[in-house]
Protein backbone atom coordinates (compact mmCIF):
# COMPACT_ATOMS: atom_id res chain seq x y z
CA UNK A 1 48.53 -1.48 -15.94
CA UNK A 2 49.09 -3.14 -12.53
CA UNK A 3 46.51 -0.47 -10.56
CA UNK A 4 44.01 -1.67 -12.77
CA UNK A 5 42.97 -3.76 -11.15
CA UNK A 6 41.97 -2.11 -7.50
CA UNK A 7 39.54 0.19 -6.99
CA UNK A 8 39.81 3.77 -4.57
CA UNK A 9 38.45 2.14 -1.43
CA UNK A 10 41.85 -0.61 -1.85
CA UNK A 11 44.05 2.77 -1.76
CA UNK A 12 42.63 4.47 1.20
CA UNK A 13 42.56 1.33 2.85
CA UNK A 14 46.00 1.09 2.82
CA UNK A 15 46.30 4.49 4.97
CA UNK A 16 46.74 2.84 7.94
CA UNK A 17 46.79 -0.70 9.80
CA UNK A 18 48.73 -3.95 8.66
CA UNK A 19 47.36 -6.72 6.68
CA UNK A 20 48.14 -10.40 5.85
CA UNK A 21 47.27 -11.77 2.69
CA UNK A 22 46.58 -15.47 1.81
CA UNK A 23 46.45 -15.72 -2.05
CA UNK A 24 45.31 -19.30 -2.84
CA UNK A 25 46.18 -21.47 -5.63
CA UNK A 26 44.13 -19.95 -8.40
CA UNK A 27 45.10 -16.63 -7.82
CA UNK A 28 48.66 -17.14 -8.44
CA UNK A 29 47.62 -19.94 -11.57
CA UNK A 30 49.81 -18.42 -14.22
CA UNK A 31 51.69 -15.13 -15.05
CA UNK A 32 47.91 -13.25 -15.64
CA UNK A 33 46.71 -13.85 -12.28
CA UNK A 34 50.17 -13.00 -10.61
CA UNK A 35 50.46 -9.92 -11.96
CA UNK A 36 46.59 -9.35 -10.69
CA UNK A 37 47.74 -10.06 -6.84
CA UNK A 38 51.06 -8.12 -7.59
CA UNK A 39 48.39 -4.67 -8.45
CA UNK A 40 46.64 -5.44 -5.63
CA UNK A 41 50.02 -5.20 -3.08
CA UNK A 42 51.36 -2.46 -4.90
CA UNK A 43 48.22 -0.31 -4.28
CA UNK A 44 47.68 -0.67 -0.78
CA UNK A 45 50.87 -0.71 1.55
CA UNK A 46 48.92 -2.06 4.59
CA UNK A 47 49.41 -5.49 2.62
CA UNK A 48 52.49 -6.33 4.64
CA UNK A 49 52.64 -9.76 5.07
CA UNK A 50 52.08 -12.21 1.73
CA UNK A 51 51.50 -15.28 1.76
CA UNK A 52 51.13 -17.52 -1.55
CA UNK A 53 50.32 -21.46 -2.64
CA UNK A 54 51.32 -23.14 -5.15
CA UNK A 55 50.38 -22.44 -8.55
CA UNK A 56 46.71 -24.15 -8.94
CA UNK A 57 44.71 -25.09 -11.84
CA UNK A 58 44.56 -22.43 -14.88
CA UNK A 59 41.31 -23.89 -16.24
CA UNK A 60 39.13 -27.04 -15.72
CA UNK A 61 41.34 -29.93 -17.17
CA UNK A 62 44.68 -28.75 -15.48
CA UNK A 63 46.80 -30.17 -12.95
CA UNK A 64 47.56 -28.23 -9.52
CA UNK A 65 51.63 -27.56 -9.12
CA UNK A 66 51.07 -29.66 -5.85
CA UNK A 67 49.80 -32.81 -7.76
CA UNK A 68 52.70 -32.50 -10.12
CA UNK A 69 55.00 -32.67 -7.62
CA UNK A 70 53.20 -35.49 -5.66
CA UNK A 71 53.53 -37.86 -9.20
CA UNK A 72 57.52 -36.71 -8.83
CA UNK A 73 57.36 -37.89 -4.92
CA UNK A 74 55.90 -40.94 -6.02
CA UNK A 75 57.78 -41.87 -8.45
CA UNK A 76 61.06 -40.93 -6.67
CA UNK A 77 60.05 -43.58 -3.97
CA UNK A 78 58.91 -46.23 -6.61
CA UNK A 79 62.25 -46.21 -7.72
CA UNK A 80 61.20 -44.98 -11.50
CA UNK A 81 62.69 -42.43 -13.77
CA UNK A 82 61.06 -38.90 -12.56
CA UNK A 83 62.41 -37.16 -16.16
CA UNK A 84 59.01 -36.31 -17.11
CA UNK A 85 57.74 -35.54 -13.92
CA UNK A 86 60.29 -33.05 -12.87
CA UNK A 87 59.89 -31.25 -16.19
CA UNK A 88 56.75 -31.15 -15.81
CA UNK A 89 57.00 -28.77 -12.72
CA UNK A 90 60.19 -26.70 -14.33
CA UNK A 91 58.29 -26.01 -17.67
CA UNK A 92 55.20 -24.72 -15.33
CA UNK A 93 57.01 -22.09 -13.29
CA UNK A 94 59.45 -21.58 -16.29
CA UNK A 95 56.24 -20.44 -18.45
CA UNK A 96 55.20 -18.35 -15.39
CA UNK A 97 58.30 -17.03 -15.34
CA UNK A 98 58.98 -16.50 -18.98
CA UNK A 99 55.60 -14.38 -19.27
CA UNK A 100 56.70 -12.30 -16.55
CA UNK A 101 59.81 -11.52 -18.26
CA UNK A 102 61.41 -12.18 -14.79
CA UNK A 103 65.32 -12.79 -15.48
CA UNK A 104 66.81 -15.83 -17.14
CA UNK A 105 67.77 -18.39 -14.75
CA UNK A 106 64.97 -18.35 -12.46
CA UNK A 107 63.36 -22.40 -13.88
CA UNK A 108 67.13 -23.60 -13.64
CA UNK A 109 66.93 -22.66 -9.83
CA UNK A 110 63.67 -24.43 -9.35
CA UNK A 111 65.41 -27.30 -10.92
CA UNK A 112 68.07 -27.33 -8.56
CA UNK A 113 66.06 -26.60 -6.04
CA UNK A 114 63.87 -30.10 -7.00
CA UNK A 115 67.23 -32.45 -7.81
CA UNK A 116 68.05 -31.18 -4.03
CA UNK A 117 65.11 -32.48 -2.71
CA UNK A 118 65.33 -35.83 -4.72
CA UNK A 119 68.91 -36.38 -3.48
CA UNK A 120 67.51 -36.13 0.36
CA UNK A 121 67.18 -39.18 2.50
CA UNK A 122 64.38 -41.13 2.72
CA UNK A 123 64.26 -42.20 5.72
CA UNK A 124 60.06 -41.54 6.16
CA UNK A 125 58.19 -41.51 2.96
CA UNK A 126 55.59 -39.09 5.01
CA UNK A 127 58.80 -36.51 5.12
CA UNK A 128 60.22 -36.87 1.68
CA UNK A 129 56.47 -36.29 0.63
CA UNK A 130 56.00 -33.62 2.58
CA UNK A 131 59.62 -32.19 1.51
CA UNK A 132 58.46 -32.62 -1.95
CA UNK A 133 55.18 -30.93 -1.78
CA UNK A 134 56.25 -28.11 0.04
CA UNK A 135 58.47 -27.26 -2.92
CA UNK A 136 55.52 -25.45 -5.37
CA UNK A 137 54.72 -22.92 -2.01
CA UNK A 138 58.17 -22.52 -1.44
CA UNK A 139 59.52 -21.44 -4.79
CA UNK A 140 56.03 -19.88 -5.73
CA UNK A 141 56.79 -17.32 -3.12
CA UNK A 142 60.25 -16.77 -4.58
CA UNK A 143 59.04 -16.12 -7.61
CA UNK A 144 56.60 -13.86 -6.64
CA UNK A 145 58.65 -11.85 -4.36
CA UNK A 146 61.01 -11.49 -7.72
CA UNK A 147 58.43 -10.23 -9.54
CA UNK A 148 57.16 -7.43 -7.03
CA UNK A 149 60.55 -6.33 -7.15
CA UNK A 150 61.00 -6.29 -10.94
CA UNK A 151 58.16 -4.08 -10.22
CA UNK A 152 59.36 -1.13 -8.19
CA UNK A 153 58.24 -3.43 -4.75
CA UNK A 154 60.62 -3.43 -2.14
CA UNK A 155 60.03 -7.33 -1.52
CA UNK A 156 61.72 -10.54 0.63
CA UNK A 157 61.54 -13.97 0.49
CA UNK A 158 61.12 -15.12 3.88
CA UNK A 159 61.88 -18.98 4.77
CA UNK A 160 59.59 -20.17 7.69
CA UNK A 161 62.62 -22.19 8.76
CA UNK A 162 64.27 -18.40 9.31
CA UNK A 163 60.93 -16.78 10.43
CA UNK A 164 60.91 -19.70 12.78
CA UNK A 165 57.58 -21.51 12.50
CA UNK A 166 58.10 -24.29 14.15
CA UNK A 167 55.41 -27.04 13.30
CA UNK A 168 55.33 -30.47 15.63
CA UNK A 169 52.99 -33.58 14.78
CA UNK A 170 53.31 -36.73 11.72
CA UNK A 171 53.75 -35.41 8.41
CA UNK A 172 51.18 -34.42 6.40
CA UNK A 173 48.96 -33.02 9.48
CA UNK A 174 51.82 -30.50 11.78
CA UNK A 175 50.61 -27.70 13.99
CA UNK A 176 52.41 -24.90 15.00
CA UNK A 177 54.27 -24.98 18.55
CA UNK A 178 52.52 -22.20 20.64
CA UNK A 179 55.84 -20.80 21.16
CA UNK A 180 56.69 -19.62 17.34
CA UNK A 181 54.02 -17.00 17.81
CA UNK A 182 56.71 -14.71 19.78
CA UNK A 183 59.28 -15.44 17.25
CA UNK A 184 57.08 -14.65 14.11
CA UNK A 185 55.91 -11.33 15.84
CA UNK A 186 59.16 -9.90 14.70
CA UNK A 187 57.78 -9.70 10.98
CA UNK A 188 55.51 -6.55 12.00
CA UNK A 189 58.94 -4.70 12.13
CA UNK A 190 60.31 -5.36 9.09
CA UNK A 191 59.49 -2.42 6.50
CA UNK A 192 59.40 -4.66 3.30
CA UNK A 193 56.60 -7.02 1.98
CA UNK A 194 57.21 -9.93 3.27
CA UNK A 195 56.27 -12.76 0.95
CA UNK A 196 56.40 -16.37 2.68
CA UNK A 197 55.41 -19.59 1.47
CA UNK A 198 52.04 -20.99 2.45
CA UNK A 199 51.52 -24.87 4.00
CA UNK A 200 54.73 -25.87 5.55
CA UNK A 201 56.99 -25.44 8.78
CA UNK A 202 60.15 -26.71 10.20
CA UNK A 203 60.21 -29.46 13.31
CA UNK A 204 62.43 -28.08 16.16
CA UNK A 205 65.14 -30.48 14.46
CA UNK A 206 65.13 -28.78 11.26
CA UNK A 207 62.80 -31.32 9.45
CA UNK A 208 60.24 -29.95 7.25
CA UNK A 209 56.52 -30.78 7.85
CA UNK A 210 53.10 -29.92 6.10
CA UNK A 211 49.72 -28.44 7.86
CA UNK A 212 46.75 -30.73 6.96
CA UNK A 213 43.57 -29.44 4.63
CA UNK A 214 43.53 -25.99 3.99
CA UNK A 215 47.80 -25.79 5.04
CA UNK A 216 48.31 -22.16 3.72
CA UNK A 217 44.83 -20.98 5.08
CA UNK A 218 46.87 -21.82 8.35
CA UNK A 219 49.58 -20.10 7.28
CA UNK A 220 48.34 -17.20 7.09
CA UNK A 221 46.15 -17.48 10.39
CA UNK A 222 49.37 -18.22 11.97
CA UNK A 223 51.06 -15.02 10.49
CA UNK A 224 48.27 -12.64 11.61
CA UNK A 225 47.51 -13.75 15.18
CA UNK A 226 51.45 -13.42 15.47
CA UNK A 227 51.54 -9.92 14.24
CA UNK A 228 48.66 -8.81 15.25
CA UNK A 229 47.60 -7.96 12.23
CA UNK A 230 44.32 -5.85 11.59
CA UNK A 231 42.99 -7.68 8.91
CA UNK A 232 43.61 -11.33 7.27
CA UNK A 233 42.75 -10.94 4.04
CA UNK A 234 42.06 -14.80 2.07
CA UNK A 235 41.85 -14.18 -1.57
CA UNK A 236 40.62 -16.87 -3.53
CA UNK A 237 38.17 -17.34 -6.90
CA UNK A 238 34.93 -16.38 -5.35
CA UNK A 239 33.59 -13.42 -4.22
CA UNK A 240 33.09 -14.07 -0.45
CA UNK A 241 31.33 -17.17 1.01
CA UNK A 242 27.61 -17.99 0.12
CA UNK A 243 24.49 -19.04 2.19
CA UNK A 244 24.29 -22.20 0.51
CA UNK A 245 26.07 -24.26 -2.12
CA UNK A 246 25.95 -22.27 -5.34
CA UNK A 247 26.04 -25.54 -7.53
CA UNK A 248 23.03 -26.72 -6.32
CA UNK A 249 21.13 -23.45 -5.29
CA UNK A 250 20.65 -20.82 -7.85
CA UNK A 251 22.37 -17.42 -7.07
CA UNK A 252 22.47 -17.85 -3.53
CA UNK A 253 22.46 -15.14 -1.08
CA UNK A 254 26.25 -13.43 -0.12
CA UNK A 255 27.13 -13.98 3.54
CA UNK A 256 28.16 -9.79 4.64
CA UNK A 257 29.81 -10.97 8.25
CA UNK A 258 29.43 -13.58 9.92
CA UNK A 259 31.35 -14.97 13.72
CA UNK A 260 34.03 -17.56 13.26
CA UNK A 261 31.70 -19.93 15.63
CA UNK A 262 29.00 -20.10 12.04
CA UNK A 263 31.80 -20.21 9.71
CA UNK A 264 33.73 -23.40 11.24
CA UNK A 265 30.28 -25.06 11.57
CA UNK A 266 29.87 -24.05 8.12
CA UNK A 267 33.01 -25.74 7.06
CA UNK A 268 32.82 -28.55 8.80
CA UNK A 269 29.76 -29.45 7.42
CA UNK A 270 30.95 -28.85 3.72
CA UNK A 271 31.48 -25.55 2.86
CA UNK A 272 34.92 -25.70 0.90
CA UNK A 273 35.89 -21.91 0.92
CA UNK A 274 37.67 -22.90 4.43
CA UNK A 275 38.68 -25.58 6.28
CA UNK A 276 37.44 -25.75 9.56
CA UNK A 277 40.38 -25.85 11.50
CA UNK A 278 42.53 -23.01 9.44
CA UNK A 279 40.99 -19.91 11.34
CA UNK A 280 41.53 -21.26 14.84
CA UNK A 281 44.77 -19.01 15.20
CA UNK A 282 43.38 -16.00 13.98
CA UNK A 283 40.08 -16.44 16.50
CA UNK A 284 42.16 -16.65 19.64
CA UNK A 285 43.55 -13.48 18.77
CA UNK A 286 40.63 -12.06 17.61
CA UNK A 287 41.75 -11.11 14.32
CA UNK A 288 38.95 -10.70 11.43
CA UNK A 289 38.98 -12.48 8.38
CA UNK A 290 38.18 -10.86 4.98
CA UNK A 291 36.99 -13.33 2.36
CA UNK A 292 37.87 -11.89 -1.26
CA UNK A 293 38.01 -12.36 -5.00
CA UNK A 294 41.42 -11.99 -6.41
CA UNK A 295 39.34 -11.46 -10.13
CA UNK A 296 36.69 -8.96 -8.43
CA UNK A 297 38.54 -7.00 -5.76
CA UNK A 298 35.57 -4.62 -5.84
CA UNK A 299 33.71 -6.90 -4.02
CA UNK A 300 33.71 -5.98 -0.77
CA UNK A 301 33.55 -10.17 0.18
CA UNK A 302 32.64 -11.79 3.53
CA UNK A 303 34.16 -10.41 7.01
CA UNK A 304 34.45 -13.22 9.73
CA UNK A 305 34.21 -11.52 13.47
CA UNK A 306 34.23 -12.57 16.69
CA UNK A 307 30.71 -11.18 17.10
CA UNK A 308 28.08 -9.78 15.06
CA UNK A 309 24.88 -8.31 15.06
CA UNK A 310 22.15 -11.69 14.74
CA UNK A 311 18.95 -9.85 15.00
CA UNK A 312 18.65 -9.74 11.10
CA UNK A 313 19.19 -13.20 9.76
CA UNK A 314 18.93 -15.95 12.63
CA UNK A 315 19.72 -18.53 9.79
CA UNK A 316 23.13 -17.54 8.11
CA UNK A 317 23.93 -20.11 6.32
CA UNK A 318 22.70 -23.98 5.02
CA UNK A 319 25.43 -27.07 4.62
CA UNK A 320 24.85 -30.22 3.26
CA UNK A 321 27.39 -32.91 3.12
CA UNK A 322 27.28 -36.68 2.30
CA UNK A 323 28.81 -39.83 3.41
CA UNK A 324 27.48 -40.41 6.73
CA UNK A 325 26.57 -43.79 8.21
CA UNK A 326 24.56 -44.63 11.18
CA UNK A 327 24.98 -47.52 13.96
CA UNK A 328 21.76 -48.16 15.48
CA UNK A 329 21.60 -50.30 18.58
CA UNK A 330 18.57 -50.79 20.60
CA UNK A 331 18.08 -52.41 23.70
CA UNK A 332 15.21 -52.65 26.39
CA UNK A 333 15.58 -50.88 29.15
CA UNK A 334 19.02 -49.36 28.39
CA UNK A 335 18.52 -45.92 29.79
CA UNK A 336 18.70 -47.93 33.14
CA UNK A 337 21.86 -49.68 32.15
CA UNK A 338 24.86 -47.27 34.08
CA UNK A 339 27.89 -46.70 31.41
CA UNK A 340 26.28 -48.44 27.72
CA UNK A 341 26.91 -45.10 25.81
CA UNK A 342 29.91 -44.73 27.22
CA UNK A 343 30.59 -48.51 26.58
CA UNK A 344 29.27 -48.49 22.98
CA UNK A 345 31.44 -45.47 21.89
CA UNK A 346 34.68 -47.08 23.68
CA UNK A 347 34.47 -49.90 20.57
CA UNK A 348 34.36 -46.98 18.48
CA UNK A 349 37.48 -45.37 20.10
CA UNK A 350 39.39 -49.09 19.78
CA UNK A 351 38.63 -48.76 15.88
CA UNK A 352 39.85 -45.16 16.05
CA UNK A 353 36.70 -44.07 14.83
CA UNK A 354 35.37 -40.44 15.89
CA UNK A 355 31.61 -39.62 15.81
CA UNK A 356 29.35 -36.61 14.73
CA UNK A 357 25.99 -36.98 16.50
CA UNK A 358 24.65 -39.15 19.05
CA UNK A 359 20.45 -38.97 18.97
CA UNK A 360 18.82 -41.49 21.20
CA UNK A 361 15.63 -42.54 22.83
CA UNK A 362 14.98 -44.35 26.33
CA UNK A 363 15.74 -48.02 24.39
CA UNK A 364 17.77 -47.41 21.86
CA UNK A 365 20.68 -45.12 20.28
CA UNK A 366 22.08 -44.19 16.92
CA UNK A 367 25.52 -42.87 16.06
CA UNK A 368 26.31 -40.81 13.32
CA UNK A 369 29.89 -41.51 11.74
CA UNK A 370 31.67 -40.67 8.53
CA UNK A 371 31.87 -43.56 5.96
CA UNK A 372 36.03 -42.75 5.16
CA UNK A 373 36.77 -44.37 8.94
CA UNK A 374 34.68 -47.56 7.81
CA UNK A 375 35.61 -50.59 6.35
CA UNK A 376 34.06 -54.18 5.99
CA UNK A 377 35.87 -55.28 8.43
CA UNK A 378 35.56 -52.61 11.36
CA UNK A 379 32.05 -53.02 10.65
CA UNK A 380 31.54 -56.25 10.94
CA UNK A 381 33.76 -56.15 14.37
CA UNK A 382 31.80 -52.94 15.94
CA UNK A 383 28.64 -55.21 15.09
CA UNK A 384 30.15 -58.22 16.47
CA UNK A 385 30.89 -56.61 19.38
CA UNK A 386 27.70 -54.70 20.07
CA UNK A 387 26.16 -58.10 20.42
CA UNK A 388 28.70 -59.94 22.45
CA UNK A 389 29.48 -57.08 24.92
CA UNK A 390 27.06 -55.09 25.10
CA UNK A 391 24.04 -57.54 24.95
CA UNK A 392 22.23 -55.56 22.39
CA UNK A 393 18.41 -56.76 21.33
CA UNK A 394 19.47 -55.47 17.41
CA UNK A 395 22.18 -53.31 16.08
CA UNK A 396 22.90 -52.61 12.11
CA UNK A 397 24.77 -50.23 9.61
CA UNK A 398 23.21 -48.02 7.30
CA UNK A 399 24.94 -45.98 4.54
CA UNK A 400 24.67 -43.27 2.18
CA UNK A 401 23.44 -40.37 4.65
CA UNK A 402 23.38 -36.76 4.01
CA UNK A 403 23.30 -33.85 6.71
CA UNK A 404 21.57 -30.95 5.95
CA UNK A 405 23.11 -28.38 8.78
CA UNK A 406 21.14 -25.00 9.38
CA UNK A 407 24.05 -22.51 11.07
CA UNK A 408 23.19 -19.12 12.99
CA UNK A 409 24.03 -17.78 16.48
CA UNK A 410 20.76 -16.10 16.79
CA UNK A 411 19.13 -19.60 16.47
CA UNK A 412 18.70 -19.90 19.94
CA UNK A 413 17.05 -16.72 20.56
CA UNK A 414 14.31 -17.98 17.22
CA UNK A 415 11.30 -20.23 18.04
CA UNK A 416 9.87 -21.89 15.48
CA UNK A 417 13.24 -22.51 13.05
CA UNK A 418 13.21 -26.26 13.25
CA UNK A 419 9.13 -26.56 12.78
CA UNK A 420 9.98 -24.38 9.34
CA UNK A 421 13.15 -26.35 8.12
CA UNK A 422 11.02 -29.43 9.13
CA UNK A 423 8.16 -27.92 7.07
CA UNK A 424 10.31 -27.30 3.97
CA UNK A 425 11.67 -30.92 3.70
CA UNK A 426 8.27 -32.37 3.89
CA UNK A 427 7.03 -30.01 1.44
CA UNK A 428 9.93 -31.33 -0.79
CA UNK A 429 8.90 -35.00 -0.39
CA UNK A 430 12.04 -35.67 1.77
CA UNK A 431 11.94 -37.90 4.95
CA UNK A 432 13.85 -36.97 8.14
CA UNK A 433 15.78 -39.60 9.06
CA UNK A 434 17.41 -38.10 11.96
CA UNK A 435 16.92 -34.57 13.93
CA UNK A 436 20.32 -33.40 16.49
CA UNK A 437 20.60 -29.74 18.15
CA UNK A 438 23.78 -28.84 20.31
CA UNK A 439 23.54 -27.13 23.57
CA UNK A 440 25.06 -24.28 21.87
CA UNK A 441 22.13 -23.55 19.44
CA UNK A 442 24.48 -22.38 16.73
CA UNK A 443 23.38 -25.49 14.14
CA UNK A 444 20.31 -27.88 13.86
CA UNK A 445 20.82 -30.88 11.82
CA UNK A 446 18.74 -32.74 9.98
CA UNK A 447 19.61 -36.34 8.48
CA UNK A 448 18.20 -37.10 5.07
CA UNK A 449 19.43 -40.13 2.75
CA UNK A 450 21.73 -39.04 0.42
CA UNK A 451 19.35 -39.13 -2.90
CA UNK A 452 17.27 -36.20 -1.44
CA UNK A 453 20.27 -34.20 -0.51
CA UNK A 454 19.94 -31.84 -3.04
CA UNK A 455 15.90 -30.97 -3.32
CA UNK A 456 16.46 -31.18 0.15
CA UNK A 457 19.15 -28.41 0.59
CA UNK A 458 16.96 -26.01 -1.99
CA UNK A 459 13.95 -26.66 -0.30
CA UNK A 460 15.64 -25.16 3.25
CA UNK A 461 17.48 -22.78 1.72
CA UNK A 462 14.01 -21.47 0.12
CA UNK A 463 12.40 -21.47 3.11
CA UNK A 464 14.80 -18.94 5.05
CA UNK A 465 16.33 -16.81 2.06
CA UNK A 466 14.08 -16.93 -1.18
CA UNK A 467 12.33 -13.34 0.61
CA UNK A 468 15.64 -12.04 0.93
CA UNK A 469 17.66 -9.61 -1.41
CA UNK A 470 20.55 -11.29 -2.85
CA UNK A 471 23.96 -10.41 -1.21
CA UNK A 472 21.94 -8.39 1.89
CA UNK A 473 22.86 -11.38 4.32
């Protein structure tokens, strides 16, 4: 029943080279989908390396595994009765386990496993949250190495703690210590699948410690560059990443291959199939990324290269993403005045506040910042402050910006792509608020207020990909 679900080209594949897999949260849902990422391990031996979240959502209105156990963290450290939380967890896995007839006993040991955790110290709340969290990856990938077993797969469990992948930084946001990457190398030897939980590490002093956004995306990253794998495959729920939002745009184009340069603009700038950071590990070792469908493994999905052929599509891709606010100061004669940027973005860096863009003219300058590091107060200081110290003739605030973010590598080699998108958002009735290229060439941006975001983004997107085929990107 299992093989079902993979196609020839998964078989041959597995012929030669070594794979890690990343199977997000969705794909391992419930007992259905697990079995789906079990057929697709069992059909290809390449698929060495495994590595699972926690169980996700099975359907609109449930709760993620993760959030379950982040109600039991918080009630743990409220000092209320976590009963119903904990059961909550143990009746998910149990009814995971149940339908996979795995053996009895398997929900008791996640309970155990759970009342362990509870009965740590609590020294941090970061830690115990983290310790808690981690537990839905952790016994997700016991379960699922059980169940490739039960299956005639000659499977492992592997801890990170024994793999050693040693993660340093607060909790909540670790990065692995360059010097795991020997350590984990020695996976590529071992004959079995390895299956190893997503999102977590161990500090050098044994404490454990979560990756930020996107935590077993950087798992897996992690695993391949280590390995030196020939393929990181990410399964997920779509079937590879789109040119444009497919919630706003209608059947978007498919993205074929695109550089890791155009996909971390990409998700930076809103795409959610990846966080930005999570492929860093696998680009310094040049590893490619396969974007796939867990529910259509047919699809052939989206590869990420270091390089690719950009004579075809200079445009590969158009973001949009909201909450942006900008700090306008203007001042006569301030291109003569020696250090002001430098000055203005210093009360920026007191209020711990990074920027995106700085456009500017010979008098005045705008700064382009993310509305979660603002408050009431910081604003009223950076205003304050803009006045006192740096003599300003007028600064203010505005709110509720959008950036709509054309990616490409082959920009730069285009003339005439920012007259077009420029074109289009006219056309559309939307006003530019605010134009910014890098040196690199690899984005324009264009800032819009956040009402036109979304005839804004379709009236781009129609300009560069309307003539084009669907899924020919």
């Amino acid at each position: 029943m299992l093989n079902t679900f993979v196609g020839k080209k998964s078989l041959q594949m597995g012929l030669d080279g070594m794979k890690v897999c990343k199977f997000g949260g969705t794909s391992v849902a419930s007992a259905q989908q697990i079995m789906k990422v079990a057929g697709l391990i069992s059909s290809d031996r390449s698929r060495r390396i495994i590595v699972v979240s926690a169980p996700g959502k099975r359907n609109p209105e449930d709760t993620k595994v993760t959030d379950l156990l982040i109600r039991l963290a918080d009630a743990a450290l409220d000092g209320k009765d976590t009963g119903r939380h904990l059961g909550e967890v143990v009746g998910r896995f149990r009814s995971i386990a149940d339908e996979l007839g795995l053996a009895a006993g398997f929900a008791e040991s996640v309970e155990r496993d759970l009342l362990e955790r509870l009965r740590a110290d609590r020294p941090d709340a970061g830690r115990f949250l983290d310790l808690m969290k981690a537990a839905g990856e952790d016994n997700n990938a016991r379960l699922v190495a059980a169940y490739l077993n039960q299956i005639g797969v000659d499977a492992v469990y592997m801890s990170p703690r024994d793999a050693g992948l040693i993660v340093e930084g607060p909790a909540g946001d670790g990065m692995a210590d360059a010097a795991c990457y020997e350590r984990l190398a020695g996976l590529k030897e071992d004959p079995r699948v390895i299956v190893f939980p997503g999102f977590f590490g161990y500090t050098k002093d044994g404490i454990l410690c979560t990756f930020g956004r996107g935590g077993s995306d950087i798992t897996g990253a992690i695993l391949a560059a280590a390995t030196g794998a020939d393929l990181y495959e990410n399964f997920t729920d779509v079937d590879g990443v789109f040119a444009a939002n497919p919630n706003v745009v209608d059947r978007p184009a498919l993205i074929g291959k695109m550089t890791y340069r155009e996909m971390r603009e990409l998700a930076y700038n809103g795409f959610n199939v990846l966080h930005d950071e999570s492929l860093m590990p696998a680009f310094l070792k040049s590893v490619p990324v396969n974007i796939r469908n867990t529910n259509n493994p047919s699809a052939p999905g989206t590869l990420i290269v270091k390089e690719r052929n950009c004579k075809t599509q200079p445009v590969i891709g158009i973001a949009a993403d909201s909450g942006f606010s900008t700090l306008f100061v203007d001042k006569y004669l301030m291109n003569r005045e020696i250090g002001f940027g430098r000055r203005l973005l210093g009360i920026l860096e007191d209020e711990n506040i990074s920027f995106e863009h700085t456009p500017s003219g010979i008098d005045n300058m705008s700064v382009i910042i993310r509305n979660k590091f603002l408050t009431p107060e910081k604003e009223e200081r950076i205003l304050r402050r803009c006045y006192e110290e740096l003599k300003v003739d007028h600064a203010h605030l505005n709110s509720d910006y959008s950036m709509i973010v054309l990616v490409g590598e082959a920009m730069r080699h285009t003339k005439g792509l920012a007259a077009r998108a420029a074109m289009a958002l006219a056309g559309s009735g939307t006003n530019i608020e605010m134009i910014n290229q890098g040196s690199s060439e690899v984005s324009i941006v264009f800032g819009v207020h956040k009402a036109d975001e979304k005839k804004a983004l379709r009236a781009v997107y129609n300009e560069f990909f309307v003539p084009i085929a669907v899924s020919s990107v």
